[in-house]
Protein backbone atom coordinates (compact mmCIF):
# COMPACT_ATOMS: atom_id res chain seq x y z
CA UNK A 1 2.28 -28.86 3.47
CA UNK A 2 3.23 -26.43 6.44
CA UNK A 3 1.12 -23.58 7.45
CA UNK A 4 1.57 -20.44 8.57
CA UNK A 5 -1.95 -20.79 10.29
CA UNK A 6 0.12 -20.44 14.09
CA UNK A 7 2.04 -17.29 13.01
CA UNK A 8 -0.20 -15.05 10.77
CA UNK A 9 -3.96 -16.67 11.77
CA UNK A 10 -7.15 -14.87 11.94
CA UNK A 11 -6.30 -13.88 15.56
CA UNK A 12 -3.41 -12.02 14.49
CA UNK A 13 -3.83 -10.70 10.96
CA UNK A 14 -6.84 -9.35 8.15
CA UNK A 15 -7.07 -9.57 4.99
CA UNK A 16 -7.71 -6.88 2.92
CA UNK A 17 -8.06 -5.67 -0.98
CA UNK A 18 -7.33 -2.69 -2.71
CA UNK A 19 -9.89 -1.19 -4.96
CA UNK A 20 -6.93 -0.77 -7.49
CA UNK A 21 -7.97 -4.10 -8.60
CA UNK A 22 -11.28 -2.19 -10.04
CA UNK A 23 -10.37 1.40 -10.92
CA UNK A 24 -7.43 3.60 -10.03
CA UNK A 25 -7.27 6.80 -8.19
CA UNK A 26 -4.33 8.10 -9.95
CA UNK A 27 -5.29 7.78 -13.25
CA UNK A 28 -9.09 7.90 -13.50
CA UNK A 29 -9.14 6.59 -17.25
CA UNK A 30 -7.95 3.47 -16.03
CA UNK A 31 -11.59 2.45 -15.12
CA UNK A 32 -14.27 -0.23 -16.59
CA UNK A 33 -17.13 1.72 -15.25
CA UNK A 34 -17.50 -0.56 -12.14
CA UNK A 35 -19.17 1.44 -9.26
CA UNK A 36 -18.73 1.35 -5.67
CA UNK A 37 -21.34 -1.45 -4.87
CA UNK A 38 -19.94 -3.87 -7.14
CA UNK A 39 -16.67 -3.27 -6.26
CA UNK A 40 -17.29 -3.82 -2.46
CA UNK A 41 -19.68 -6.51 -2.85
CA UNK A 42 -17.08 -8.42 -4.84
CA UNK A 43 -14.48 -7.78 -2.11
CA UNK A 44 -16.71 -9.78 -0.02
CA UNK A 45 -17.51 -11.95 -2.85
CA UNK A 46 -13.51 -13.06 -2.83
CA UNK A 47 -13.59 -13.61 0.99
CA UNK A 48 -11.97 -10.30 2.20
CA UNK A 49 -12.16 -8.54 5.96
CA UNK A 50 -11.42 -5.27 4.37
CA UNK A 51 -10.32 -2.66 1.84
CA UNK A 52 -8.74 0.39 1.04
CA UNK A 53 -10.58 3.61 0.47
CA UNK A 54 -10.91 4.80 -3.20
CA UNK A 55 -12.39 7.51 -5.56
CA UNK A 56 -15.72 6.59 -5.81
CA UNK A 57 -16.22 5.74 -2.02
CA UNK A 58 -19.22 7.98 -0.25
CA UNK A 59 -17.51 11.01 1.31
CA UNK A 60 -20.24 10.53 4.43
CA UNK A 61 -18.64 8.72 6.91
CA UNK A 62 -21.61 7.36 8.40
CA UNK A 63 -22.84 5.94 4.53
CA UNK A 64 -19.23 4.98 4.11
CA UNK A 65 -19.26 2.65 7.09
CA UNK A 66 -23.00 1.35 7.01
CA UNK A 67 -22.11 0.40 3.13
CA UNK A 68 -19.16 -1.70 4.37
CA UNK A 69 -21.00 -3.34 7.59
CA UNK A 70 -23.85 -4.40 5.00
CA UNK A 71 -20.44 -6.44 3.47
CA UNK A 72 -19.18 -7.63 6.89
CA UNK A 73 -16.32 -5.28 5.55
CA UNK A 74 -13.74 -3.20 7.58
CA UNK A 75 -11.45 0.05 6.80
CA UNK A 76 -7.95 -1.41 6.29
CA UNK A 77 -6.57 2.36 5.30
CA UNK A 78 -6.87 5.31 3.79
CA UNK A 79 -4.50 7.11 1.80
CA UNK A 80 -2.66 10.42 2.72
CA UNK A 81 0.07 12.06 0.76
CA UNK A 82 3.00 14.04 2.34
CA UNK A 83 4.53 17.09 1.31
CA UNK A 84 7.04 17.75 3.81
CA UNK A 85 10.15 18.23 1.17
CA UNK A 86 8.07 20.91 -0.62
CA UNK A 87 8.54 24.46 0.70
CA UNK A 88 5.76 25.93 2.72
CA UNK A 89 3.74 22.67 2.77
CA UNK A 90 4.44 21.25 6.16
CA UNK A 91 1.05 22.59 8.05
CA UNK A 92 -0.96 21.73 4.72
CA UNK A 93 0.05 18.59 5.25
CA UNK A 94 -0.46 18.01 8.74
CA UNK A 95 -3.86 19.91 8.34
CA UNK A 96 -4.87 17.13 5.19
CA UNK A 97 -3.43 14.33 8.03
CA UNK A 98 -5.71 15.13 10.57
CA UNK A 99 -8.95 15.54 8.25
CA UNK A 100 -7.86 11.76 7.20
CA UNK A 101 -7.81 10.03 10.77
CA UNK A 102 -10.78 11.82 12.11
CA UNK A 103 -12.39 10.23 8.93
CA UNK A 104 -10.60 7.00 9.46
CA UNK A 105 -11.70 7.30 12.94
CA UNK A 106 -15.42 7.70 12.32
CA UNK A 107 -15.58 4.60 10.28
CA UNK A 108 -13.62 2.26 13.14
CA UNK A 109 -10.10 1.60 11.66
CA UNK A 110 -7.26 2.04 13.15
CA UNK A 111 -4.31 2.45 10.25
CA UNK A 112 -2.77 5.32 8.64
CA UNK A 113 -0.92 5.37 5.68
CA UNK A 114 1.60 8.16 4.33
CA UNK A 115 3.91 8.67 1.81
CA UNK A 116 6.17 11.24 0.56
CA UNK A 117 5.04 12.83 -3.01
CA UNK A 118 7.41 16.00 -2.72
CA UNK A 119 8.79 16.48 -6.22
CA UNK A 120 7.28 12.46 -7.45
CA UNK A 121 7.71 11.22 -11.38
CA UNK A 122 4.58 8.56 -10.86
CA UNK A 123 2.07 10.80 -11.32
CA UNK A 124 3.63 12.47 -14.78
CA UNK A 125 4.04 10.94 -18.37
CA UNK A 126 7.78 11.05 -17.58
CA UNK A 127 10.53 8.32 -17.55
CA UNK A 128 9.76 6.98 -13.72
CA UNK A 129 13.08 6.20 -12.69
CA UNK A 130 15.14 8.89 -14.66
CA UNK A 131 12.89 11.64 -13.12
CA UNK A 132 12.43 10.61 -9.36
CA UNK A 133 13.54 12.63 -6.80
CA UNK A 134 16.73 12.45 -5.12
CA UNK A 135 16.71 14.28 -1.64
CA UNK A 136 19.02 16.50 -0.12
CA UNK A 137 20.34 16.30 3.43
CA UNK A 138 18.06 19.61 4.98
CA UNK A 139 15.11 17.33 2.75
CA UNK A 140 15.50 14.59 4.96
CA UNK A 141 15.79 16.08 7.66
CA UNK A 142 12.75 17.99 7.08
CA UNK A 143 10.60 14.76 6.01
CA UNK A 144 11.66 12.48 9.19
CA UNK A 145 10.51 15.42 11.46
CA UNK A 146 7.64 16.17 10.07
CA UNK A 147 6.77 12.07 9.87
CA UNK A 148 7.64 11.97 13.32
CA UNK A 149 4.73 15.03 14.21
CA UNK A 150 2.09 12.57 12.49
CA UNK A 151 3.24 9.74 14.38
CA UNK A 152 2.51 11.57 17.08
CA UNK A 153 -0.57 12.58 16.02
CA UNK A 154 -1.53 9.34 15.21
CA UNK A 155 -0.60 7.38 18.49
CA UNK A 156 -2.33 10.06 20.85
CA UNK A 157 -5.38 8.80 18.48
CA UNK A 158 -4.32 5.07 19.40
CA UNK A 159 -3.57 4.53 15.54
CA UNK A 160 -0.91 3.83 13.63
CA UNK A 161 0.81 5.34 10.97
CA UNK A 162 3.16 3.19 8.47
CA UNK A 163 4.84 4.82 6.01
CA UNK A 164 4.55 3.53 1.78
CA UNK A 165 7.93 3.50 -0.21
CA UNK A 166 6.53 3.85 -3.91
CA UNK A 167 7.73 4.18 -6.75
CA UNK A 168 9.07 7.59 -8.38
CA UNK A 169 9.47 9.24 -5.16
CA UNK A 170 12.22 10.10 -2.97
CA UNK A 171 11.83 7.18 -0.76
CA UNK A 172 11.96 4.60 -3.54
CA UNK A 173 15.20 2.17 -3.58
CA UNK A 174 16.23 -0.18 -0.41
CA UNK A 175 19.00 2.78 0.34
CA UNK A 176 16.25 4.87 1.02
CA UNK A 177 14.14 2.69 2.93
CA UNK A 178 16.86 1.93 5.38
CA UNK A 179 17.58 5.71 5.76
CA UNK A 180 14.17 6.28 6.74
CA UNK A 181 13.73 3.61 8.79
CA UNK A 182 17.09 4.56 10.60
CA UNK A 183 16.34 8.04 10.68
CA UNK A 184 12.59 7.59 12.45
CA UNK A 185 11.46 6.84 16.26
CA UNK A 186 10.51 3.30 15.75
CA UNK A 187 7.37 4.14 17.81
CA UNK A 188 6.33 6.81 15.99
CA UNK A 189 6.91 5.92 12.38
CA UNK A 190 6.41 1.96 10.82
CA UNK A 191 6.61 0.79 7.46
CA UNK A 192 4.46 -0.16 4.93
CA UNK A 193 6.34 -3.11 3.03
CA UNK A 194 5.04 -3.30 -0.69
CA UNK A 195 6.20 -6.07 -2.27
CA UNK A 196 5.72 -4.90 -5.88
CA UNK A 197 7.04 -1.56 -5.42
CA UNK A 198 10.48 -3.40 -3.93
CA UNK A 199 10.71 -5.54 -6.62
CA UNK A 200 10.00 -2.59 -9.59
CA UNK A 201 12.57 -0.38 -7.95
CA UNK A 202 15.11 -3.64 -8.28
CA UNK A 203 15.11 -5.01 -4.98
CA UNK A 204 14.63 -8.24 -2.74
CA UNK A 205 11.28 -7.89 -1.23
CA UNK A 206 12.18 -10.61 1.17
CA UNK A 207 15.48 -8.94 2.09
CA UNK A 208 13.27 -5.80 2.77
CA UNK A 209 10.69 -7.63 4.85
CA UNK A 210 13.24 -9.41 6.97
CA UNK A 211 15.58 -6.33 7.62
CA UNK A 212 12.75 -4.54 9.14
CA UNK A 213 10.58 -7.04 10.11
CA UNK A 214 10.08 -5.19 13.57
CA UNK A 215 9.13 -1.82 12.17
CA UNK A 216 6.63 -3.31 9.84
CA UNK A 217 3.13 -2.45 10.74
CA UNK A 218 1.18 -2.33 7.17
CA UNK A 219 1.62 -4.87 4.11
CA UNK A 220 0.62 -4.73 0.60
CA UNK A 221 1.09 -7.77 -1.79
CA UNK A 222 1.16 -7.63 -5.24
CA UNK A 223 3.30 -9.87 -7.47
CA UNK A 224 5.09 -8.25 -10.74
CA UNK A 225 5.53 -9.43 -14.20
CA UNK A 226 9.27 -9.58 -14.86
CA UNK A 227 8.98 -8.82 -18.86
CA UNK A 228 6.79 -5.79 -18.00
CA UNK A 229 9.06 -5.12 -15.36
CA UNK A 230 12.66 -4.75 -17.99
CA UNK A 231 10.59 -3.29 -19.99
CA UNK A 232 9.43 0.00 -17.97
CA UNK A 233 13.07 0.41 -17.08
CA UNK A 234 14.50 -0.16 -20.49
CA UNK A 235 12.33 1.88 -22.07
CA UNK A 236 12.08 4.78 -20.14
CA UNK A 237 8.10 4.19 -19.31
CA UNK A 238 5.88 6.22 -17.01
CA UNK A 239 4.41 4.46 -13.99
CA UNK A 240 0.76 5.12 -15.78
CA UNK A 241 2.49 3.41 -19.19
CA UNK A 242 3.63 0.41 -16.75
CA UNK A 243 0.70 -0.07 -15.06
CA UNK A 244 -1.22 -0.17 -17.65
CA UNK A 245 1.09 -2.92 -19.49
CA UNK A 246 0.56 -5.11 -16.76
CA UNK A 247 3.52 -4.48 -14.65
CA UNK A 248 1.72 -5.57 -11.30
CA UNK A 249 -0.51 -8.42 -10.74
CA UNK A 250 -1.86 -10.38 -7.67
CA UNK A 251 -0.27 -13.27 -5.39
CA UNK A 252 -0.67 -16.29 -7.12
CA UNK A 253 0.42 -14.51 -10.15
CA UNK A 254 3.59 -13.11 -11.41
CA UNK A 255 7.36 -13.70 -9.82
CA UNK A 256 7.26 -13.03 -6.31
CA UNK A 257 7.24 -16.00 -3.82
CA UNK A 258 5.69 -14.77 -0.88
CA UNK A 259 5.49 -17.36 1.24
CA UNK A 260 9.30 -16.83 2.90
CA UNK A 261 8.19 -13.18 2.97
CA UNK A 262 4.78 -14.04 5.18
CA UNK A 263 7.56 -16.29 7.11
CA UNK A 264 9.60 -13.21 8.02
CA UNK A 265 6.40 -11.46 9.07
CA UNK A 266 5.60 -14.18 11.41
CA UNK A 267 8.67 -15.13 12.90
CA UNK A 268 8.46 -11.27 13.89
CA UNK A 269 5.26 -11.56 15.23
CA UNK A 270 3.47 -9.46 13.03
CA UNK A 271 -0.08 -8.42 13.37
CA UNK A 272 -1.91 -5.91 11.84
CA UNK A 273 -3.51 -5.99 7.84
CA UNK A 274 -2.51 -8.66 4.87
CA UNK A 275 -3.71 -6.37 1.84
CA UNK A 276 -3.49 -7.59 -1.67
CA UNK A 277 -3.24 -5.13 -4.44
CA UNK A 278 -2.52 -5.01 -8.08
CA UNK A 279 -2.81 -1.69 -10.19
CA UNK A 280 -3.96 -3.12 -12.85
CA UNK A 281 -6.55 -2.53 -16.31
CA UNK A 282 -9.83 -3.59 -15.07
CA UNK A 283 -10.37 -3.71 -18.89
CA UNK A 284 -7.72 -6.61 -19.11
CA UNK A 285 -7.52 -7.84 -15.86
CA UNK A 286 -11.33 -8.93 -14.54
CA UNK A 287 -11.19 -7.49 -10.96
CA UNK A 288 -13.68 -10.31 -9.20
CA UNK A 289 -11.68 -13.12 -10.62
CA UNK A 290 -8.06 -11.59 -9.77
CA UNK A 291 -9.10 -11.25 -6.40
CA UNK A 292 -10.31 -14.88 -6.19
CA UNK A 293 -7.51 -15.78 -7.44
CA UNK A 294 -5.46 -13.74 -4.75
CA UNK A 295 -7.76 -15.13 -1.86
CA UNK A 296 -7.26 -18.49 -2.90
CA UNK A 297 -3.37 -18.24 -3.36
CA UNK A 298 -3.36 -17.04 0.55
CA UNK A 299 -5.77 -19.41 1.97
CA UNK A 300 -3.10 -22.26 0.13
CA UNK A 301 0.01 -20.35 1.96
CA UNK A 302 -1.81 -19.17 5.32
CA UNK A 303 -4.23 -21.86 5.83
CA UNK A 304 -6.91 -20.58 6.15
């Protein structure tokens, strides 16, 4: 079998985890009472380079970082929500921005990751497509300007900021991607190509990964379960109500064939973070043995 061990090797790429596997930020009660040692020392554990920044992470920078160097564990990104489409919420948001990347600069990485929660259904116990926003001209306008004043916040910090379609939000469908991708200074502003998130909102990650294959500069995988995945938009369910049936699950699990996607990536050179992620239970779903599962799954398609 064919590698992709040329295109997307260890010189070129990291692989990282999302603590999602063990607890979730949005909705604390989704949580097995796993604490922050376990969960990085498992991330190691699975044979990742990195992870995300969650909840129960040590605020101290400097505790933060000698936690994850006892793991031979990096930063991959932190998480920073925009409210640019919300009325007197552009400086908050630039202010919240620039607390993030001098964080994310204290503990060595070098990726910032944004998206637009202006007016979002994921958060509420609402039907997630029926309620998600829908964005007016002036909105848009007002979003890709004030995307393009953190990209230049985050470049003159030699970072880079990628921006996270997600589900309930105004930059949700493949319509919107493109919009935002067309209406962005490709050196200012990448994307952040979730696979799940693509396929919940009913599109073609791979179509997605190779249209803008040269503006991608962050990745998360995560595989989706089809029935959960008719069912949420059947049935009217909340994101929380989804996630918590099982809607998202690891590579090596679920639907999603992602070894034409990592194709895409490499025949576009890509280099930057690989980061598997699956909001799932921890109650259902044992965190440790997903993200073997994951690691394995990648070291069958990448090679190593």
């Amino acid at each position: 079998m064919t590698t992709l061990a040329d295109g997307l090797g260890p010189d070129r790429v990291k692989l990282g985890v999302c603590c999602t596997l063990w607890w979730n930020d949005d909705f604390p009660t989704i949580d097995a009472g796993i604490p922050f040692g376990q969960a990085v020392s498992e991330m190691a554990l699975a044979g990742f380079q990195g992870c995300s920044i969650g909840h129960k992470y040590p605020s101290d920078a400097a505790v933060l970082k000698a936690a994850l160097d006892l793991r031979g564990l990096q930063v991959s990104e932190p998480w920073t929500s925009t409210y640019f489409t919300i009325k007197n919420m552009r400086q908050k948001t630039i202010d919240a921005f620039e607390q993030t990347l001098a964080h994310i600069k204290a503990l060595g990485g070098t990726e910032l990751v944004v998206a637009e929660f202006g007016a979002s259904s994921h958060l509420l116990p609402i039907d997630l497509f029926a309620n998600r926003p829908v964005f007016t001209d002036a909105q848009w306008d007002d979003l890709t300007s004030g995307l393009e004043e953190l990209g230049k916040i985050a470049n003159a910090a030699e970072m880079r900021l990628s921006y996270h379609h997600h589900m309930g939000t105004g930059v949700m469908y493949r319509a919107d991607i493109d919009r935002l991708m067309a209406s962005t200074d490709p050196e200012l502003v990448h994307l952040l190509l979730d696979t799940g998130h693509v396929a919940l909102a009913g599109d073609d990650p791979l179509d997605v990964a190779r249209a803008h294959a040269d503006r991608i500069g962050h990745v998360h995988l995560k595989s989706v379960r089809p029935e959960f995945v008719s069912q949420v938009q059947e049935e009217g369910l909340s994101f929380q109500e989804g996630v918590e049936l099982g809607v998202f699950t690891v590579p090596g699990d679920g639907t999603i064939e992602f070894r034409p996607i990592l194709e895409a990536l490499a025949e576009a050179d890509y280099e930057g973070w690989l980061v598997v992620e699956a909001e799932q239970d921890p109650n259902k779903a044992n965190p440790l043995e997903y993200a073997q599962r994951a690691r394995a799954y990648l070291a069958d398609v990448l090679g190593w």
